[in-house]
N, C-alpha and C. Protein backbone atom coordinates (compact mmCIF):
# COMPACT_ATOMS: atom_id res chain seq x y z
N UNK A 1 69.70 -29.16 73.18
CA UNK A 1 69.18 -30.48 73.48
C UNK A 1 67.89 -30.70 72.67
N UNK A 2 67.68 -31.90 72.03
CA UNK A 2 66.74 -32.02 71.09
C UNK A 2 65.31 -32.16 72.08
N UNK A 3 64.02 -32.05 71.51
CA UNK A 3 62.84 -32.17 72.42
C UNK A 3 62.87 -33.72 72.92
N UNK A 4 61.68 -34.26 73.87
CA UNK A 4 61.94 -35.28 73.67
C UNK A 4 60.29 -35.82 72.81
N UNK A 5 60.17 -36.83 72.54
CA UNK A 5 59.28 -37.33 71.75
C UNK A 5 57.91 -37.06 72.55
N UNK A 6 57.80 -36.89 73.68
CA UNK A 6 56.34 -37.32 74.33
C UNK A 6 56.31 -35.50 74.46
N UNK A 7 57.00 -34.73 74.63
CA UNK A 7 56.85 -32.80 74.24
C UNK A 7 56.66 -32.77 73.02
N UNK A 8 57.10 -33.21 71.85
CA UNK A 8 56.67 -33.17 70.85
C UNK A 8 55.32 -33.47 70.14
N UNK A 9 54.94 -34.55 70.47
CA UNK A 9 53.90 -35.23 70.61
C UNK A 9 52.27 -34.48 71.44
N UNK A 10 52.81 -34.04 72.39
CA UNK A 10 51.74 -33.49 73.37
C UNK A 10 51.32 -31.81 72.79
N UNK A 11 52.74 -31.47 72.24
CA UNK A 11 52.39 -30.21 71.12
C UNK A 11 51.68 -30.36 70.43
N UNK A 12 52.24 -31.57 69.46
CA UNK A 12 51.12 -31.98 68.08
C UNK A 12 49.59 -31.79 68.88
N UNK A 13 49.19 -32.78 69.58
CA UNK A 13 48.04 -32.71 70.13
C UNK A 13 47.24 -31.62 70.01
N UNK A 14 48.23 -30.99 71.15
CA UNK A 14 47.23 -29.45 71.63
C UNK A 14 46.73 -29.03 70.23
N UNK A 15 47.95 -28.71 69.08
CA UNK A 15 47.72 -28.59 68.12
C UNK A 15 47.09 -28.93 66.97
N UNK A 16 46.44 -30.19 67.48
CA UNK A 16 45.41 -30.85 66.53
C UNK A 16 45.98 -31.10 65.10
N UNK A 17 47.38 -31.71 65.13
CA UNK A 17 47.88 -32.45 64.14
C UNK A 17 48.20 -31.27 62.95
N UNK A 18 48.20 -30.17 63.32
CA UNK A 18 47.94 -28.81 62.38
C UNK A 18 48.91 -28.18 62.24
N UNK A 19 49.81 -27.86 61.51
CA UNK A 19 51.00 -26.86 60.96
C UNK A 19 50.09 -25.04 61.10
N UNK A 20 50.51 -24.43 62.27
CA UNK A 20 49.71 -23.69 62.81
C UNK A 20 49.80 -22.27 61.80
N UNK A 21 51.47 -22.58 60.89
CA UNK A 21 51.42 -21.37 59.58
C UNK A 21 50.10 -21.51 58.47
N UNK A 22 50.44 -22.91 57.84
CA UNK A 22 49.85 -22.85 56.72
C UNK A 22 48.19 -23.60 56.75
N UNK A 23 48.30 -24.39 57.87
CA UNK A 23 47.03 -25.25 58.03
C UNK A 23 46.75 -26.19 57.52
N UNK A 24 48.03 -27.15 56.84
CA UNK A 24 47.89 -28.39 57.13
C UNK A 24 48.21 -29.10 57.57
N UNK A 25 47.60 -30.38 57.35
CA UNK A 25 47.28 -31.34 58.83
C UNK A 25 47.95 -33.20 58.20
N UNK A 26 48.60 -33.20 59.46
CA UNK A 26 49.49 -34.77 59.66
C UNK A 26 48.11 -35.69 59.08
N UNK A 27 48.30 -36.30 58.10
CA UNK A 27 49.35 -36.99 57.57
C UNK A 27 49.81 -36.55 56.02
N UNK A 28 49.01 -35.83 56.25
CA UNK A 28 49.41 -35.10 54.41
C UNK A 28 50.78 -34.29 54.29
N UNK A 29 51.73 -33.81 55.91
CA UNK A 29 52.77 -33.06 56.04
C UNK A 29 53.73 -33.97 57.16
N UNK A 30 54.64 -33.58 56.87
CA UNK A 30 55.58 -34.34 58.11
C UNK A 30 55.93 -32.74 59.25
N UNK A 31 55.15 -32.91 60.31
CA UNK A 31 55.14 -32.23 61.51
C UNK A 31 56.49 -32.00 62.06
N UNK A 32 56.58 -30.86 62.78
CA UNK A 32 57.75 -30.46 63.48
C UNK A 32 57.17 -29.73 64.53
N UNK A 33 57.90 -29.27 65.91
CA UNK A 33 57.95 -28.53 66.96
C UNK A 33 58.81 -27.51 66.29
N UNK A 34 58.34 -26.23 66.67
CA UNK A 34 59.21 -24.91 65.99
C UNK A 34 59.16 -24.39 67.09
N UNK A 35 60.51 -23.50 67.30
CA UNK A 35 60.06 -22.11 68.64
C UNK A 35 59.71 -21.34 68.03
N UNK A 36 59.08 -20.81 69.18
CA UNK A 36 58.72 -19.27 68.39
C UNK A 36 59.30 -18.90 68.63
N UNK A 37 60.15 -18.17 69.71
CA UNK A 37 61.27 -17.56 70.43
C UNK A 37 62.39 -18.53 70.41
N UNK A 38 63.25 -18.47 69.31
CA UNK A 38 64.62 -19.22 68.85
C UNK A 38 65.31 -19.43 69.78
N UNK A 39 65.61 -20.93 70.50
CA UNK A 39 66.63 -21.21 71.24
C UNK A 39 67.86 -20.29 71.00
N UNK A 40 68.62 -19.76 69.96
CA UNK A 40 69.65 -18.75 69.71
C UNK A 40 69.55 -17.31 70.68
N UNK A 41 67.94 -17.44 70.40
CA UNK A 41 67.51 -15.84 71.05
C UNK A 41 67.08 -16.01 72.40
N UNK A 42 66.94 -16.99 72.91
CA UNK A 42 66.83 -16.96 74.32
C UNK A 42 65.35 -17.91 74.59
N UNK A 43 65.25 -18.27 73.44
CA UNK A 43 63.99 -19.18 73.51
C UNK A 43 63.94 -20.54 74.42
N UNK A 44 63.29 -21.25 75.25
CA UNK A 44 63.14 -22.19 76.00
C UNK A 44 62.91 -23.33 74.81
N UNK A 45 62.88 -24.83 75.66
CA UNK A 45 61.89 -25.89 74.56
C UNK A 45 60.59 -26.37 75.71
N UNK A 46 60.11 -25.20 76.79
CA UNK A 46 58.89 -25.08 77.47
C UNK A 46 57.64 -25.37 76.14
N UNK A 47 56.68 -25.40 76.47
CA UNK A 47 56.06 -26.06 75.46
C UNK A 47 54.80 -24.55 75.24
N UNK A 48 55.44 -23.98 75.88
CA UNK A 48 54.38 -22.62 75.91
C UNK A 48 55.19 -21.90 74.49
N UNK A 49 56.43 -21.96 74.30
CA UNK A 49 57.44 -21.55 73.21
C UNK A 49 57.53 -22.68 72.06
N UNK A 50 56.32 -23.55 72.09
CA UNK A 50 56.48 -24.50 71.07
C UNK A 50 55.23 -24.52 70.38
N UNK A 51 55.14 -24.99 69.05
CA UNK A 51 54.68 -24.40 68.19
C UNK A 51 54.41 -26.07 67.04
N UNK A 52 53.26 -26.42 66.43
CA UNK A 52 52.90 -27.42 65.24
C UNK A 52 53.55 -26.75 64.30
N UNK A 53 54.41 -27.06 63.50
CA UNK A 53 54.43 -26.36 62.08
C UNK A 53 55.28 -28.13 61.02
N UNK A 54 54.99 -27.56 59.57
CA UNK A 54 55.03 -28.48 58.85
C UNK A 54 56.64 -28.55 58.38
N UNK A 55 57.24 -29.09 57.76
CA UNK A 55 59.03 -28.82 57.60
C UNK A 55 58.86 -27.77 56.70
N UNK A 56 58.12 -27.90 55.94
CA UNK A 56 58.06 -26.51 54.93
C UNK A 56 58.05 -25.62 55.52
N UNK A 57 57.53 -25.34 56.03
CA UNK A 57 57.31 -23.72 56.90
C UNK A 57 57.95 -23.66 57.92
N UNK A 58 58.23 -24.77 58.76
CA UNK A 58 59.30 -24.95 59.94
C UNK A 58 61.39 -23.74 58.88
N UNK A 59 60.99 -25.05 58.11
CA UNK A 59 62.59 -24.61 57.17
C UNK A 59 62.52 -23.66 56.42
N UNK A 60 60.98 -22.99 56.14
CA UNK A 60 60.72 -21.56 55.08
C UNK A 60 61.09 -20.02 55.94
N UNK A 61 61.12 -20.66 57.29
CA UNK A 61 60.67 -19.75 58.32
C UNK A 61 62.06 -19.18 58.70
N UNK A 62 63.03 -19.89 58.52
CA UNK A 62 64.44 -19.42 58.78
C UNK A 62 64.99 -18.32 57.74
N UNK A 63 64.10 -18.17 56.55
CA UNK A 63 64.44 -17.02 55.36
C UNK A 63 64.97 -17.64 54.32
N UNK A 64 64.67 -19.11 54.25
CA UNK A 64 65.47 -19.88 52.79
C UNK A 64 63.51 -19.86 52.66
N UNK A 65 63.83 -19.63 51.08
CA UNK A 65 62.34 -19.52 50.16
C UNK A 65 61.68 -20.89 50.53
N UNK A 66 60.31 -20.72 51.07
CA UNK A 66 59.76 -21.94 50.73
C UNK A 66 59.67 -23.43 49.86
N UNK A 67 59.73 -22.22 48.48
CA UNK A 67 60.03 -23.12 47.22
C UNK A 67 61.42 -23.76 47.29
N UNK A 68 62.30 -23.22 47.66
CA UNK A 68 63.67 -23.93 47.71
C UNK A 68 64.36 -25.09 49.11
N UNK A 69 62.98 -24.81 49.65
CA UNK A 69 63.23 -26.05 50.94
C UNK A 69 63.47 -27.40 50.56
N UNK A 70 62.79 -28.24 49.67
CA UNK A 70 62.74 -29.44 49.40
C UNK A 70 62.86 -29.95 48.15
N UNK A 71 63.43 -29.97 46.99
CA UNK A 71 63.47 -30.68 45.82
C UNK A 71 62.96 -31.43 45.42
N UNK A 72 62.99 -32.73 46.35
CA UNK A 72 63.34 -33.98 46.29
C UNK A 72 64.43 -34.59 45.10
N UNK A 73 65.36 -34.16 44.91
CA UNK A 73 66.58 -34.55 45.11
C UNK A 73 67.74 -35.35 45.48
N UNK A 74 67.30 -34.98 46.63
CA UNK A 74 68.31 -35.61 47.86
C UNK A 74 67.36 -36.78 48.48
N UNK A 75 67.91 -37.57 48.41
CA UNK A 75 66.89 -39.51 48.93
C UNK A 75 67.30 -39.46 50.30
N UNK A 76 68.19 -39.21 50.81
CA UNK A 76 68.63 -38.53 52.23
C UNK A 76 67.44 -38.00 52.61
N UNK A 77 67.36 -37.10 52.29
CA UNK A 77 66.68 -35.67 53.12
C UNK A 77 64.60 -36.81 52.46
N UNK A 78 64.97 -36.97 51.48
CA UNK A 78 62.80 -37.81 51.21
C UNK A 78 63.14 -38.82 51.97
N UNK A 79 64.41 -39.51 52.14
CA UNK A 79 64.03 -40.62 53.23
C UNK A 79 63.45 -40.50 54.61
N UNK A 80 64.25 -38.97 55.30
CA UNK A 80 64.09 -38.94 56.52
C UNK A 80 62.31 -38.30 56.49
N UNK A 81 62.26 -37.76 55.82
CA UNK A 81 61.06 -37.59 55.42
C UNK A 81 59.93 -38.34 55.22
N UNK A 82 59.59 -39.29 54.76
CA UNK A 82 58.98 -40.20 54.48
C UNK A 82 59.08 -41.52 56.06
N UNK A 83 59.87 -41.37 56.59
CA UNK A 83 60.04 -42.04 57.95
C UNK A 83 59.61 -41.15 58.87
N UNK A 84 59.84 -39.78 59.33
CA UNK A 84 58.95 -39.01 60.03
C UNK A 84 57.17 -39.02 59.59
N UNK A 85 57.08 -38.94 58.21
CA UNK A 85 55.61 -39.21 57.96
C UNK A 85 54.89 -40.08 58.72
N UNK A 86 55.68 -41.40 58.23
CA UNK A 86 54.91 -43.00 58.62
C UNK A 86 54.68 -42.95 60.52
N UNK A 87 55.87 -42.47 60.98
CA UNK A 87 55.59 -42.52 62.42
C UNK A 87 54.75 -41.46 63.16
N UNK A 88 54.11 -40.16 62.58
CA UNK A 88 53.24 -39.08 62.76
C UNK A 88 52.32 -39.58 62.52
N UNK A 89 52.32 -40.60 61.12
CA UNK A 89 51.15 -40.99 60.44
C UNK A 89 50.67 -42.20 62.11
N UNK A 90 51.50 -42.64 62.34
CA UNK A 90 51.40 -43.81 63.00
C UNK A 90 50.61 -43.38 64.74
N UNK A 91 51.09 -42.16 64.96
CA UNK A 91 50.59 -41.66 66.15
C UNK A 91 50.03 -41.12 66.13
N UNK A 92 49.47 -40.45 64.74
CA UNK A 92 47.67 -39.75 64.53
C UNK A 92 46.63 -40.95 64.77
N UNK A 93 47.44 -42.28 64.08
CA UNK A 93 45.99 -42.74 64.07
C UNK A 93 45.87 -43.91 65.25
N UNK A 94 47.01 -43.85 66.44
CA UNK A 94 46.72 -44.13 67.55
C UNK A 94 45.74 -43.08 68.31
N UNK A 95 46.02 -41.60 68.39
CA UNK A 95 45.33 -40.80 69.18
C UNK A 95 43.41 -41.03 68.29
N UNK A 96 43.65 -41.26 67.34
CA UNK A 96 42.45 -41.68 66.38
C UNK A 96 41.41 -42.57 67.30
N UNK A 97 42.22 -43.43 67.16
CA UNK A 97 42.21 -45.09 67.56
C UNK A 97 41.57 -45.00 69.57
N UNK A 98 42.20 -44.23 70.19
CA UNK A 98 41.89 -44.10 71.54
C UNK A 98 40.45 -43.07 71.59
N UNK A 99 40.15 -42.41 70.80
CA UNK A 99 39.08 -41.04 70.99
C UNK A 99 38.02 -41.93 70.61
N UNK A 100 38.08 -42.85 69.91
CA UNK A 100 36.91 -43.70 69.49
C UNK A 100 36.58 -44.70 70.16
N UNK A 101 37.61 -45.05 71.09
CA UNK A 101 37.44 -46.35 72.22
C UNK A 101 36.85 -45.66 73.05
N UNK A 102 37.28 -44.35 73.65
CA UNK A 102 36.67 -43.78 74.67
C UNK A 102 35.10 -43.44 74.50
N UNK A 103 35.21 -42.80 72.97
CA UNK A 103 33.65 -42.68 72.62
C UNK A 103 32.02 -43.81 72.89
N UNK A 104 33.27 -45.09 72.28
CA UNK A 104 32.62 -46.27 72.40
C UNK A 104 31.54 -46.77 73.83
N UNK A 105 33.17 -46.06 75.00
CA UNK A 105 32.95 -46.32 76.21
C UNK A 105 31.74 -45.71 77.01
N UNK A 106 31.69 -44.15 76.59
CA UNK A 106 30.94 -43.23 76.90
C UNK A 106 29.94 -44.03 76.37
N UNK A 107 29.43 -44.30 74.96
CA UNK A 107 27.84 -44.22 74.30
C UNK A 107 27.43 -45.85 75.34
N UNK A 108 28.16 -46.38 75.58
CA UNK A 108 27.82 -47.74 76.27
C UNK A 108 27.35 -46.76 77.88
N UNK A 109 28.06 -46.39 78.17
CA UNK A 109 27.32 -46.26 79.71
C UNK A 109 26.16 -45.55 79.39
N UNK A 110 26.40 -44.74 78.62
CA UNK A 110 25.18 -43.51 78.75
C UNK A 110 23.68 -44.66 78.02
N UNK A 111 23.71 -45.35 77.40
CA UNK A 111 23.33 -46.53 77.04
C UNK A 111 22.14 -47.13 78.24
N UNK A 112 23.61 -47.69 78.84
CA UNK A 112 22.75 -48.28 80.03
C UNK A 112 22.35 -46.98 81.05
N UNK A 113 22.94 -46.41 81.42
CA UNK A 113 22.60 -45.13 82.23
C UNK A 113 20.71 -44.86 81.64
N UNK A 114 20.48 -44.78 80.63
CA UNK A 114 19.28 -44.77 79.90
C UNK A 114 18.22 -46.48 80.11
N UNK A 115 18.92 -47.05 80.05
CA UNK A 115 17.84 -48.04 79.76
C UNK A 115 17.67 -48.29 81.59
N UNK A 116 18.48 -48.42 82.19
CA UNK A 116 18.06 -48.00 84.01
C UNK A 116 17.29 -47.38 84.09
N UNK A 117 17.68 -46.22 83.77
CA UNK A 117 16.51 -45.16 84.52
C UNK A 117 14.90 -44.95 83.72
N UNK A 118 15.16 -45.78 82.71
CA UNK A 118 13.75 -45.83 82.32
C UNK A 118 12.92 -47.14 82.19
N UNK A 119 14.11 -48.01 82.98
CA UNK A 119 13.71 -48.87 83.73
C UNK A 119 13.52 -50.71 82.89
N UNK A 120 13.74 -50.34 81.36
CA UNK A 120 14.20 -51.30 80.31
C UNK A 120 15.30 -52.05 81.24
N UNK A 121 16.04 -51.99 82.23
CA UNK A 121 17.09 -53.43 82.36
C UNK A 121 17.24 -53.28 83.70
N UNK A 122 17.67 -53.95 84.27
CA UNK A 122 18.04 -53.85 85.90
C UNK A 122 19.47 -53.85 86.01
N UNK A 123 20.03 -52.91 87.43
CA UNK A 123 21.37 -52.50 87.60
C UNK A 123 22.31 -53.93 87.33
N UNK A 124 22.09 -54.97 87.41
CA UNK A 124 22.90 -56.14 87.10
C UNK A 124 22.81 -56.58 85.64
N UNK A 125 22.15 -56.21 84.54
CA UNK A 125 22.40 -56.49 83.31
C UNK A 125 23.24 -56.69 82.86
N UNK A 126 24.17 -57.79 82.10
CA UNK A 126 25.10 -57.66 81.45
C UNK A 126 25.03 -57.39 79.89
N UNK A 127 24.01 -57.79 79.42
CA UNK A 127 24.17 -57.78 77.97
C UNK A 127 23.00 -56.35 77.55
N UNK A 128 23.74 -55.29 76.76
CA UNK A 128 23.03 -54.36 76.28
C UNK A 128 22.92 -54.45 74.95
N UNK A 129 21.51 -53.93 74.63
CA UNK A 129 21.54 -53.36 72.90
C UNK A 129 20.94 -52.10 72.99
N UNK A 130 21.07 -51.58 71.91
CA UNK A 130 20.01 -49.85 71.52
C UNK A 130 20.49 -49.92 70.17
N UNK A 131 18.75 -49.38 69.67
CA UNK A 131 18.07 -49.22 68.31
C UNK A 131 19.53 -48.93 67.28
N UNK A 132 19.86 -48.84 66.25
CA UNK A 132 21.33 -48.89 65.71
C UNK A 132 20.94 -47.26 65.17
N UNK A 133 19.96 -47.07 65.09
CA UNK A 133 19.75 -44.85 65.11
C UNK A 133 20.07 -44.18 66.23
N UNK A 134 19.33 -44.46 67.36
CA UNK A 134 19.88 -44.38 68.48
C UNK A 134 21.03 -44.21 68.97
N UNK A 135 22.11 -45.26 68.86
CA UNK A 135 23.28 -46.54 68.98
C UNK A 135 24.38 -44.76 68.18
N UNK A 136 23.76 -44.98 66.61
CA UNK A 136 24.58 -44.05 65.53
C UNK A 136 24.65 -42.41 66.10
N UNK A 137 23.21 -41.85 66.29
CA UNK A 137 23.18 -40.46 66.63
C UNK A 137 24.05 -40.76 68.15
N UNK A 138 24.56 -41.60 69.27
CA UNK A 138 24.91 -41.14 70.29
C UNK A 138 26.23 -41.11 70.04
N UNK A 139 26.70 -41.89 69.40
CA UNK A 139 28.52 -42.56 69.35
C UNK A 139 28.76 -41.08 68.61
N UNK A 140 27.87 -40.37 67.66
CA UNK A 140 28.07 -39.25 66.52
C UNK A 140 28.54 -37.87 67.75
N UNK A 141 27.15 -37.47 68.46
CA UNK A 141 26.92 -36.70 69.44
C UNK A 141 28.38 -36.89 70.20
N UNK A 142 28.62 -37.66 71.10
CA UNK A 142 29.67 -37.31 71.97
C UNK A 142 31.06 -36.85 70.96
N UNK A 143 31.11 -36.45 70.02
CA UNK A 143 32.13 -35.58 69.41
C UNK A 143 32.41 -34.19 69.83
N UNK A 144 30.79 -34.25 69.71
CA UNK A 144 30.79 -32.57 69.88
C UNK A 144 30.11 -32.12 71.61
N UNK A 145 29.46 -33.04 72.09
CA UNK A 145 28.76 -33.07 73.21
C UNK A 145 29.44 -33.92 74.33
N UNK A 146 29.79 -33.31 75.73
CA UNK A 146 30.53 -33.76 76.75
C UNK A 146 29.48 -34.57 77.19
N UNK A 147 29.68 -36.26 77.58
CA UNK A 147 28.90 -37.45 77.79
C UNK A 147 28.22 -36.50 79.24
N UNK A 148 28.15 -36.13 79.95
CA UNK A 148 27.67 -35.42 81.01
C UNK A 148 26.45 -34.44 81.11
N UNK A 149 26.79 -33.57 79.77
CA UNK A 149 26.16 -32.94 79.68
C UNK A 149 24.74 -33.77 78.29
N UNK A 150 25.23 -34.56 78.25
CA UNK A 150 23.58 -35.76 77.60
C UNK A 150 23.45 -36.14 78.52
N UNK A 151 23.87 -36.71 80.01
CA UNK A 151 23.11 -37.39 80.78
C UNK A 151 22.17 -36.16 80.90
N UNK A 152 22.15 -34.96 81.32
CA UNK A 152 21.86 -34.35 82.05
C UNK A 152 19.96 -34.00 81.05
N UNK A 153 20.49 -34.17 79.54
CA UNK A 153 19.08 -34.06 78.88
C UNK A 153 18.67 -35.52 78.70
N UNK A 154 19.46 -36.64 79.26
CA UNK A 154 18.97 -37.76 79.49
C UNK A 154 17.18 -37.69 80.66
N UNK A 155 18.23 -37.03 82.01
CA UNK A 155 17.50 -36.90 82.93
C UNK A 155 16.26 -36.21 82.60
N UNK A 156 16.44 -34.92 81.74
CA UNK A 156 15.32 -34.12 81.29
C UNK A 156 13.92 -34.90 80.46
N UNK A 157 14.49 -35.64 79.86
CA UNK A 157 13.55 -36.74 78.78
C UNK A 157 13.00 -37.35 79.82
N UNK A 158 13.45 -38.01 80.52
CA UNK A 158 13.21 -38.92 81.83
C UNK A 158 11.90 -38.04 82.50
N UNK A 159 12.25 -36.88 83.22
CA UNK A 159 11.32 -36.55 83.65
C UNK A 159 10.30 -35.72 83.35
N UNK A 160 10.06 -35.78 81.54
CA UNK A 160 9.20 -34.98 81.05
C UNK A 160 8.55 -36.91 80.16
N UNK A 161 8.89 -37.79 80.66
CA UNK A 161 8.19 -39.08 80.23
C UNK A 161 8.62 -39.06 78.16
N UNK A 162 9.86 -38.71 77.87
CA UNK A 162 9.94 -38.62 76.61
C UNK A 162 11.22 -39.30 76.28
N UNK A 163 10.88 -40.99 76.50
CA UNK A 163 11.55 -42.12 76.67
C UNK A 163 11.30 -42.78 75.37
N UNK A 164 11.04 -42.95 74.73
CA UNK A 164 10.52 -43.83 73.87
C UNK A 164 11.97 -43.78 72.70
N UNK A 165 12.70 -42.54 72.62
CA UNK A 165 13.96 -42.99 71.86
C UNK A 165 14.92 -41.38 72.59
N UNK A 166 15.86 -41.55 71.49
CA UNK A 166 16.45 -39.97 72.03
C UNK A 166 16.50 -38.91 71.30
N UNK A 167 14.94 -39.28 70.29
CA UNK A 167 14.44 -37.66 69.86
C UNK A 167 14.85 -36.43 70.64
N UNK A 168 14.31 -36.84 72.19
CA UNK A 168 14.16 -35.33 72.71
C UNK A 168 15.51 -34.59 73.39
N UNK A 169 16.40 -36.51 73.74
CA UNK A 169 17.33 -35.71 74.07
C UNK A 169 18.54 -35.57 72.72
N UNK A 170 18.29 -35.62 71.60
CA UNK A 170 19.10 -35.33 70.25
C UNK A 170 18.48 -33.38 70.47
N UNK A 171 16.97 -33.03 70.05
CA UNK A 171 16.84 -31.98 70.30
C UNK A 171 17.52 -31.16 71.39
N UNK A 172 17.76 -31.96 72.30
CA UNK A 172 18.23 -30.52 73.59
C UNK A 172 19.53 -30.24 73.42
N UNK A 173 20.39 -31.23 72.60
CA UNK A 173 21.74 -31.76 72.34
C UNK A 173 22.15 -30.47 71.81
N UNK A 174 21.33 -30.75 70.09
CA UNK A 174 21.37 -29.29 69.12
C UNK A 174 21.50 -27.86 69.14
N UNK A 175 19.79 -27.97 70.53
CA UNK A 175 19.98 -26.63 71.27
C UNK A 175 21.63 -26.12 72.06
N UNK A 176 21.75 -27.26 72.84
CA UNK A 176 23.09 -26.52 73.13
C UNK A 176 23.83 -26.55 72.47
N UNK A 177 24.23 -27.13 71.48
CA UNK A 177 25.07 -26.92 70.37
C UNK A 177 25.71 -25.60 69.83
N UNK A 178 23.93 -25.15 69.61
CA UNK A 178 23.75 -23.89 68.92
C UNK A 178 23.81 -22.75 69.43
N UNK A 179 23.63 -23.07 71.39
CA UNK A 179 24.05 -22.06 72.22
C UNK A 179 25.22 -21.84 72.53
N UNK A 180 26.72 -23.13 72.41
CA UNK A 180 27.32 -22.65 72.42
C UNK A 180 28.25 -22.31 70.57
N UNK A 181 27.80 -22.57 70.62
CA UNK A 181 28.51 -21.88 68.84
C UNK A 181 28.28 -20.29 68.93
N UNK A 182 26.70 -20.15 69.16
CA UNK A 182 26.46 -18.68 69.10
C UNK A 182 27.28 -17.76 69.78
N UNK A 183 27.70 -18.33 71.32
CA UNK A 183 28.70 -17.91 72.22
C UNK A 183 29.61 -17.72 71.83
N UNK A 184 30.29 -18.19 71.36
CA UNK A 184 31.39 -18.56 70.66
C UNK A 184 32.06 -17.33 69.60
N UNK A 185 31.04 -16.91 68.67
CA UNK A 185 30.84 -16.73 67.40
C UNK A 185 30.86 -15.28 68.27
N UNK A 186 30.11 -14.80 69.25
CA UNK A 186 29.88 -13.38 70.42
C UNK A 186 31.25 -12.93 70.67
N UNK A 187 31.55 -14.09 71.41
CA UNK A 187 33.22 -14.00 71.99
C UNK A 187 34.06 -13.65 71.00
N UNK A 188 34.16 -14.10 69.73
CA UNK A 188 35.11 -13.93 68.43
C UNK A 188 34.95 -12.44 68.07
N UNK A 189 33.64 -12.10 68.05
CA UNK A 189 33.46 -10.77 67.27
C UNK A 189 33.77 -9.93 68.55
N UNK A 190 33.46 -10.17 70.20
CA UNK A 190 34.07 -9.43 70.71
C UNK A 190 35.39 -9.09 70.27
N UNK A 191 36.27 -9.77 70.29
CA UNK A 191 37.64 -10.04 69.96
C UNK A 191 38.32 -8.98 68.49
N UNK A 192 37.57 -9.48 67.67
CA UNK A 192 37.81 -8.59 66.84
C UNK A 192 37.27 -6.95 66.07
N UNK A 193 36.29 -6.25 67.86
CA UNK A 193 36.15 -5.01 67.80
C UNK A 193 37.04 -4.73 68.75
N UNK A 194 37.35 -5.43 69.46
CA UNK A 194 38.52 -5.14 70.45
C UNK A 194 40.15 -4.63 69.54
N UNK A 195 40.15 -4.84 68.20
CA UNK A 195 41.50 -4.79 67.34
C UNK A 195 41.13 -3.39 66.90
């Protein structure tokens, strides 16, 4: 039974649009779900047995040479090709399209969440602005920074009176940044004295 589109899809995701052999990334490849454990061999289409990979390496992976997967040749085989692209292409840059609305959403509350508590607008305000540096470093920040964890050096600025922009809370941002990367970077090398 073939996957269905929204398992497929939710793979890509996890997978961050990434052909998990070779490492590249939708839209430059037309994406596939691969098992790892071959439906033949007893493999599920559970999504724990599913896998990003690109057709190249999806179809290299069966033991036909890489190089001999695709020609282009056959207008058949670049058509279906070129139509899987456009619609991967098409649902990268919806999931695109939603991470930036949400972002939008976040830098607006945290916005007003800020200009409240430091007392610039009252809880009924409708119309907000912030400085377009400000505005840029926050929409930037929540990429890498959970909107929660800036309120929280929101609050810190707040009660160390270091309101005047979000110098201090861009600094505390960094710091954790850098605390967790370092973590990170701990955990990895654990990992690989552990081999």
């Amino acid at each position: 039974m073939a996957l269905s589109v929204r398992t497929r899809f939710e793979v890509f995701k996890r997978d961050e649009f990434t052909c998990q052999y070779c490492g590249r990334r939708s839209p430059d490849v037309v994406l596939e779900c691969d098992h790892i454990t071959a439906v033949c061999n007893g493999g599920s289409d559970d999504p724990i047995n599913l896998i990003t990979s690109c057709w190249d390496c999806n179809h290299g992976k069966s033991g036909v040479p890489l190089a001999e997967v695709l020609t282009g040749e056959d207008p058949h085989d670049r058509a279906v090709i070129l139509l899987e692209r456009e619609r991967q292409l098409q649902e990268y840059n919806e999931v695109l399209a939603n991470e930036r609305a949400r972002r939008e959403a976040d830098a607006w509350e945290l916005v007003r969440y800020w200009q409240e508590e430091t007392g610039r607008i009252g809880p009924k305000t409708k119309d907000l602005t912030c400085p377009r540096q400000d505005w840029n470093w926050l929409f930037s920040a929540l990429q890498w920074c959970p909107r929660e964890q800036i309120r929280i050096f929101m609050d810190s600025a707040i009660s160390r009176n270091m309101t005047r922009n979000f110098q201090y809370v861009g600094g505390c941002a960094r710091t954790w940044r850098y605390q967790m990367q370092a973590e990170k970077d701990m955990r990895n090398g654990m990992r690989h004295d552990d081999a």
